[in-house]
Protein backbone atom coordinates (compact mmCIF):
# COMPACT_ATOMS: atom_id res chain seq x y z
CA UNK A 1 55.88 -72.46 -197.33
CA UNK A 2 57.87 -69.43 -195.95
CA UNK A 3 59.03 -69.26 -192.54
CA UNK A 4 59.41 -65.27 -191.14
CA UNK A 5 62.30 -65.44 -188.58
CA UNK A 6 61.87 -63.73 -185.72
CA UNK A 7 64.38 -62.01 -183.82
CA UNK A 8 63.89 -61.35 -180.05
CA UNK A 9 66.38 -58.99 -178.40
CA UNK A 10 66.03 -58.27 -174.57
CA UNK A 11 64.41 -54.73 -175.43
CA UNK A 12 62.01 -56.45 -177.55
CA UNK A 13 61.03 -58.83 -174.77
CA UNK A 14 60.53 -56.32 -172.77
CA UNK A 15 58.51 -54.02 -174.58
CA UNK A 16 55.97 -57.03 -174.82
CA UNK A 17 55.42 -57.10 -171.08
CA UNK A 18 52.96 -55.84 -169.46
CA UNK A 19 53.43 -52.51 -167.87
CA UNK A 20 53.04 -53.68 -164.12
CA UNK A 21 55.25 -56.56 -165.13
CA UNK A 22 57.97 -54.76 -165.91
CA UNK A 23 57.70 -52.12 -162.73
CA UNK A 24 57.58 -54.93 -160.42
CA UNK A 25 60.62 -56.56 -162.15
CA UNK A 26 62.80 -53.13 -162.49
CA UNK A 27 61.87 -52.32 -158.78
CA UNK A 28 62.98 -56.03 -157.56
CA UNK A 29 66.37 -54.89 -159.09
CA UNK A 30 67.09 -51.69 -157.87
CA UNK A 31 66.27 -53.15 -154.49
CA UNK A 32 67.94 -56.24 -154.80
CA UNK A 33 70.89 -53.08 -155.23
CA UNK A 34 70.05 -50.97 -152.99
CA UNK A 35 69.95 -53.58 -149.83
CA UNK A 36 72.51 -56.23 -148.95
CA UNK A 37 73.11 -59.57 -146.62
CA UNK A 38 76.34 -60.02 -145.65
CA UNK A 39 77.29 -62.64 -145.29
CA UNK A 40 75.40 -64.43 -148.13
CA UNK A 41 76.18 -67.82 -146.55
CA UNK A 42 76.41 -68.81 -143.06
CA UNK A 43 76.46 -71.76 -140.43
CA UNK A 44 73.83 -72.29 -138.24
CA UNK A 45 74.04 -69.83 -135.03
CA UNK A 46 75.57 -66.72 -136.41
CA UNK A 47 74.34 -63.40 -137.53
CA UNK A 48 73.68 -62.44 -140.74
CA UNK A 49 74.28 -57.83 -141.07
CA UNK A 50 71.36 -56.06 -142.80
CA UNK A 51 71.71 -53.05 -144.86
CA UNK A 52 69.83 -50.89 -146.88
CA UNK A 53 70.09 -47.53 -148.43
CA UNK A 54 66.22 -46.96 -148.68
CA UNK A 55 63.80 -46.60 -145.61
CA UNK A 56 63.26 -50.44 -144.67
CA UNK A 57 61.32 -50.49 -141.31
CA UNK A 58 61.99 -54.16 -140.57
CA UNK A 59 63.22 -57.62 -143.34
CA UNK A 60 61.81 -61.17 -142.61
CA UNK A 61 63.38 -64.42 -142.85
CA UNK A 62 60.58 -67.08 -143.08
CA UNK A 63 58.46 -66.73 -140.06
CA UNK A 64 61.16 -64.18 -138.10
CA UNK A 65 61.08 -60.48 -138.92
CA UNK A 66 63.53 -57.82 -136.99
CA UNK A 67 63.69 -53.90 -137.10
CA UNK A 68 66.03 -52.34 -138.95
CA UNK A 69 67.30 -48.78 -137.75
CA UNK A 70 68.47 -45.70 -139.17
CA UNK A 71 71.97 -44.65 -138.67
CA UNK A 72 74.27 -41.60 -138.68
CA UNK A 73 75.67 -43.07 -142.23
CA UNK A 74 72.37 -42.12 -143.85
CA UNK A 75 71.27 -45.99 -144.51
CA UNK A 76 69.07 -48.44 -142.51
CA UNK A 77 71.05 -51.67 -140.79
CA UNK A 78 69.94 -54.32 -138.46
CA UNK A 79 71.21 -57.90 -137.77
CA UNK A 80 69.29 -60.70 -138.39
CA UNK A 81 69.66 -64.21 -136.34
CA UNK A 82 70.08 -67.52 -137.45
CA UNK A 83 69.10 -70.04 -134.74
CA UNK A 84 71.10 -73.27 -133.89
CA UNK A 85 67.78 -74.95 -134.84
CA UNK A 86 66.64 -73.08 -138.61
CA UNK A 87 66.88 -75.83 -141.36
CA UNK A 88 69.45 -75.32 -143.96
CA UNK A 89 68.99 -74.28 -147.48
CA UNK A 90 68.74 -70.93 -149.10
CA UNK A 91 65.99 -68.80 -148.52
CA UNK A 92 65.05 -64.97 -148.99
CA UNK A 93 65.35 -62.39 -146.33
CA UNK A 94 62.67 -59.68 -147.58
CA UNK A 95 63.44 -56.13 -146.78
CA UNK A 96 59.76 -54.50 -145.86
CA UNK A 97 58.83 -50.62 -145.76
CA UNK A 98 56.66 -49.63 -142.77
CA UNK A 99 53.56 -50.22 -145.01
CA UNK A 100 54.61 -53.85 -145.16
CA UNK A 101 55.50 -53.35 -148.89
CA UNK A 102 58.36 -55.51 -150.04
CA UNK A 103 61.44 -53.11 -151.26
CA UNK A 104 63.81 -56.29 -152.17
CA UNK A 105 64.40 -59.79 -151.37
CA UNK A 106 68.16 -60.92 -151.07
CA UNK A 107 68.87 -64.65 -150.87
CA UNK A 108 70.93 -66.44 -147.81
CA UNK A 109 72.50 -69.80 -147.21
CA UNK A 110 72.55 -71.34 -144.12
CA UNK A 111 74.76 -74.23 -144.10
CA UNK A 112 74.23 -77.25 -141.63
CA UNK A 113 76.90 -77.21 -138.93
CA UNK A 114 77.92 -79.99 -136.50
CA UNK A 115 78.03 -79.31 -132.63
CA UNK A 116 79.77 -81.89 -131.02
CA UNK A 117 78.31 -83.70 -127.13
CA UNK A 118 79.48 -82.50 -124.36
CA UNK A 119 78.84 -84.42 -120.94
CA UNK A 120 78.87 -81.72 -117.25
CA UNK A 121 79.37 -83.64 -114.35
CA UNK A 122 76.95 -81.92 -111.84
CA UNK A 123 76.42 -82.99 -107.83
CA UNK A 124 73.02 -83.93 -107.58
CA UNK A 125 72.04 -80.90 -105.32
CA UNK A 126 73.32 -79.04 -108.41
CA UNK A 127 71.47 -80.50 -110.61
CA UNK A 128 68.29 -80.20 -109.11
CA UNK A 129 67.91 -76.68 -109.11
CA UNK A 130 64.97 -75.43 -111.71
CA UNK A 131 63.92 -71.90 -112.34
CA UNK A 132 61.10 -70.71 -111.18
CA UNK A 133 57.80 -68.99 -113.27
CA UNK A 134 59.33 -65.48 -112.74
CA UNK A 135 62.86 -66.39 -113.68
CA UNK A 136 61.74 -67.55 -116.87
CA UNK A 137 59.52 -64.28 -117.26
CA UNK A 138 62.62 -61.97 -116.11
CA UNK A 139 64.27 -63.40 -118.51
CA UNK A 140 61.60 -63.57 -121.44
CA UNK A 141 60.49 -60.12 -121.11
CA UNK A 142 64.81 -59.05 -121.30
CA UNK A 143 65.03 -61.63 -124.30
CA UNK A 144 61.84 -59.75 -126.31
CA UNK A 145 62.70 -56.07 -125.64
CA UNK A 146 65.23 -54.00 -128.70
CA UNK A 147 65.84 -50.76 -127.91
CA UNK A 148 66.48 -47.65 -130.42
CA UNK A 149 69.81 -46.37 -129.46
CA UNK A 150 73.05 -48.06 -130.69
CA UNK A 151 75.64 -48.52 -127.92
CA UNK A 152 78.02 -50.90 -129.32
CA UNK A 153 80.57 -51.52 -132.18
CA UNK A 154 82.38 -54.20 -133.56
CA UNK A 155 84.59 -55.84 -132.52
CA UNK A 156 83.30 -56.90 -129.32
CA UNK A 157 85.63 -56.71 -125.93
CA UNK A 158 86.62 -59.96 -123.99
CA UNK A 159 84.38 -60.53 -120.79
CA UNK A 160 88.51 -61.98 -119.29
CA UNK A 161 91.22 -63.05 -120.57
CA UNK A 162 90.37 -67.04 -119.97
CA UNK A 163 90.42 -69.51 -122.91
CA UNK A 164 87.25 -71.14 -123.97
CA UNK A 165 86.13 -74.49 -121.95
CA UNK A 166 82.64 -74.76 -123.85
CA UNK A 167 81.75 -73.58 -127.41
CA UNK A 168 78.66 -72.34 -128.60
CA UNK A 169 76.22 -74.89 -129.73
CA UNK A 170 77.91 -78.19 -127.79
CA UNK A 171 74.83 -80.62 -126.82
CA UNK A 172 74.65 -80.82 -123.49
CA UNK A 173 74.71 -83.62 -121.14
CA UNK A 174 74.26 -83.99 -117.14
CA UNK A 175 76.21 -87.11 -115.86
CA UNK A 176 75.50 -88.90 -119.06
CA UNK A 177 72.30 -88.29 -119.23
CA UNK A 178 70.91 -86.53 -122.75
CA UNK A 179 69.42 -82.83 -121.37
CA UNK A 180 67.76 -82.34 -124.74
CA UNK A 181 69.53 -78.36 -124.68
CA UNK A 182 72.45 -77.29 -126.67
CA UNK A 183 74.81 -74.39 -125.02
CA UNK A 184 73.41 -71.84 -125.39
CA UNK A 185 76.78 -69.35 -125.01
CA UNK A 186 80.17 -69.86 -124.19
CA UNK A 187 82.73 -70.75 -120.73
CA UNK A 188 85.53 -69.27 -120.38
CA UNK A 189 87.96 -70.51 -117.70
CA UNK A 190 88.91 -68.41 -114.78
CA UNK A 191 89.35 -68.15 -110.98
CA UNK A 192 87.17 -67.53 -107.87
CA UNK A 193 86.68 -63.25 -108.21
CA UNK A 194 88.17 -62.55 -111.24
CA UNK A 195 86.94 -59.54 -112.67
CA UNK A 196 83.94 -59.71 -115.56
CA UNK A 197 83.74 -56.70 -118.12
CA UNK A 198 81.19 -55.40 -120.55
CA UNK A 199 81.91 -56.52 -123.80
CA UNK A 200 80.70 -52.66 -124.53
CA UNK A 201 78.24 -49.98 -123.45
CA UNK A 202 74.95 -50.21 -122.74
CA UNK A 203 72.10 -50.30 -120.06
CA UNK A 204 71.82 -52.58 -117.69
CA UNK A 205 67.90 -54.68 -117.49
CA UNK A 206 68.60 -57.90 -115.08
CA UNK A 207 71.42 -57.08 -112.23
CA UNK A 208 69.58 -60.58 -109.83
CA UNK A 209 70.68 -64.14 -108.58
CA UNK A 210 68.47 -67.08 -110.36
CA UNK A 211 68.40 -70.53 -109.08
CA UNK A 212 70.03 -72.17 -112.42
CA UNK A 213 72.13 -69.27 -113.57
CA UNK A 214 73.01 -67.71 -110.41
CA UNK A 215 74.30 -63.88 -110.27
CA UNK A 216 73.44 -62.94 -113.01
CA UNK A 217 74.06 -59.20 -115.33
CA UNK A 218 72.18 -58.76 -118.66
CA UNK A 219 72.94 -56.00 -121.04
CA UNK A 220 70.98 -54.09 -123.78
CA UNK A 221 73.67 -52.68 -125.96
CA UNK A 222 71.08 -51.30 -128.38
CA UNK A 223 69.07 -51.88 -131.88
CA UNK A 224 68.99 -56.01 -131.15
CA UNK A 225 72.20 -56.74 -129.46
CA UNK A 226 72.06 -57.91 -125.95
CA UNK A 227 74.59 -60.10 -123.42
CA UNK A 228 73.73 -61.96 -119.98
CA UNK A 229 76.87 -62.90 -118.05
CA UNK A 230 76.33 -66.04 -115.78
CA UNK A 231 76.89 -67.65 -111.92
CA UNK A 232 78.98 -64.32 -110.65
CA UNK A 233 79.92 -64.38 -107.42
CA UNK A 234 79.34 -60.62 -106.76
CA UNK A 235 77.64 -58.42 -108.68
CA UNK A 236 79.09 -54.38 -109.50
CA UNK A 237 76.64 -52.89 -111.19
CA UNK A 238 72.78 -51.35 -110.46
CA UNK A 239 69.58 -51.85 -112.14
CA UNK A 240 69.37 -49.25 -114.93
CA UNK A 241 72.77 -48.14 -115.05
CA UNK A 242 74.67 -47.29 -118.39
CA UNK A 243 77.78 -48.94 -118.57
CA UNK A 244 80.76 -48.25 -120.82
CA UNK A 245 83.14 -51.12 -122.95
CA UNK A 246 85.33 -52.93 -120.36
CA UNK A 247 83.38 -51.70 -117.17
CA UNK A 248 83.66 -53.86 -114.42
CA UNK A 249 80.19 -55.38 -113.88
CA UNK A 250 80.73 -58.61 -111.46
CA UNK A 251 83.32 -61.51 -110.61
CA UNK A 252 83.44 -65.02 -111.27
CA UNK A 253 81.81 -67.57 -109.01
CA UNK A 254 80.05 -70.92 -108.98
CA UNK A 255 76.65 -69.92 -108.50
CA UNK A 256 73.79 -72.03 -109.66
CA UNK A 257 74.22 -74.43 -112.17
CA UNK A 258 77.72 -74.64 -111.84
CA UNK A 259 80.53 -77.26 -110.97
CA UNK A 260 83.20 -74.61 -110.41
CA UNK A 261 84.05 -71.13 -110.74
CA UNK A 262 84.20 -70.06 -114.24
CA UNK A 263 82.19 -67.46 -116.19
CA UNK A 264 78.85 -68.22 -118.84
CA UNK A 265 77.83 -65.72 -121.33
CA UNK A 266 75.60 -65.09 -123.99
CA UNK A 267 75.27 -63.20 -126.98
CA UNK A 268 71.42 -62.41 -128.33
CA UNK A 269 70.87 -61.43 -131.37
CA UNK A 270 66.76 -60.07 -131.36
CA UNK A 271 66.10 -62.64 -128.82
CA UNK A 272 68.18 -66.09 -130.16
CA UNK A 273 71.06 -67.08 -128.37
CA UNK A 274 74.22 -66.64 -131.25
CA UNK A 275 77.67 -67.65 -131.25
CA UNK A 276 79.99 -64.88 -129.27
CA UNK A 277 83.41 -66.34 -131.39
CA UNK A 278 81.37 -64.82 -133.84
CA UNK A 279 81.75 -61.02 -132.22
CA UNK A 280 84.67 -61.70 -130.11
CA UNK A 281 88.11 -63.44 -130.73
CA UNK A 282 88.97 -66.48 -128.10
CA UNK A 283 91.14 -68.93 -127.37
CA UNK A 284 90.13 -72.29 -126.77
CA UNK A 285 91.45 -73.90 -123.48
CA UNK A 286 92.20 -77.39 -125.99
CA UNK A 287 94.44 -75.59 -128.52
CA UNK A 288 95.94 -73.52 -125.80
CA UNK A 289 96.96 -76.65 -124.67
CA UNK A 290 98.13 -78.21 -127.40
CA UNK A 291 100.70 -75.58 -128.34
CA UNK A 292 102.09 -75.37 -124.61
């Protein structure tokens, strides 16, 4: 019997495919080119930087999707979040046209990361305070909104100069007790009135006390990126005002929620709370310590 060898070269394989086959496969790789993730892998609670260099209205990672913007460069960039609570693994972030057409999918890691306990010893008057139904609306409503215009640029500016009493991420407990929460931002330590800046421009949405948080400033610094700073004793800025990098917005306090003067803030990232040591350089109060 006699045996014809075949010999299959890629452009041979290829020419056997079906014509839509083969558009949807060539078009996967020139966008799989054309946008990029970076980084490709990353711990739980940072921000991955979106980029593409065809119109992509908005990119989805599992069941979250964020806008992308057009910038002075000539390419489209937005920053997507990875919550302290996503799963692991590798998955695809999709960049989508305004149609809802997929342009490319680009793979990401997120690798597990440990956050260590952390126990708050609170009066009891202190920790009774709750926020009320409007609070939580105030603050809903300022999580939810992304504005158009870019304010800010990397890196970020240090709030103070103070060294870092609580990470990002640390689960939280009251008086031993298990809250259930993690921490959601970072402290920095600091006296009674010390100064708090923007960590850069933007407009100012919440300039209000709230029973947990006390005086509190939040920021819109533009196309996703937005910053609350925590229990001020006096607040410097109005309701609507644009602010520029290092602005003097309020001074530390011990309002709220607080055991002593010190100031909270937070980094969001299209509404999730991310890790600022991400954005900003800081020294932590335990390794300050260590050296001294």
């Amino acid at each position: 019997m006699n045996y014809r060898r075949f010999s299959y070269t890629p452009w041979r394989i290829f020419a056997a495919l079906p014509a839509a086959l083969l558009a949807l496969i060539f078009a996967s790789a020139a966008g799989a080119q054309q946008c990029t993730v970076k980084p490709g892998s990353i711990p739980q609670g940072q921000t991955v930087r979106l980029r593409c260099e065809v119109p992509a209205a908005t990119a989805r990672l599992n069941a979250r999707t964020v806008r992308l913007f057009k910038q002075g460069s000539g390419d489209w960039q937005g920053l997507m979040p990875v919550a302290v609570a996503d799963t692991p693994g590798t998955y695809p972030i999709e960049f989508l046209a305004a149609d809802g057409s997929t342009l490319a999918s680009v793979n990401l890691t997120i690798r597990r990361t440990m956050f260590p306990s952390q126990n708050v010893v609170l009066a009891p008057q202190i920790e009774a305070l709750h926020s009320t139904a409007e609070e939580m609306q105030t603050l809903t409503t300022f999580r939810d909104s992304v504005s158009d215009v870019k304010y800010w640029e990397v890196p970020l500016v240090p709030p103070l100069p103070g060294c870092v009493i609580s990470p990002f991420g640390v689960k939280r407990l009251h008086n031993g007790k298990p809250t259930g929460e993690f921490h959601a931002g970072i402290d920095q330590r600091a006296s009674d009135g010390t100064p708090i800046r923007a960590v850069a421009a933007g407009a100012v949405k919440i300039v209000q006390p709230f029973n947990v948080l006390g005086g509190t400033v939040g920021i819109d610094h533009g196309q996703g990126l937005e910053t609350m700073y925590l229990h001020m004793s006096k607040l410097n800025v109005e309701l609507g005002a644009h602010i520029n990098e290092g602005d003097v917005i309020g001074y530390v306090g011990a309002t709220g929620r607080a055991n002593g003067p010190h100031l909270h803030w937070v980094i969001y990232v299209n509404g999730v709370p991310q890790n600022p040591q991400q954005w900003v350089t800081l020294k932590s109060c335990a390794t300050a310590k260590k050296k001294s």
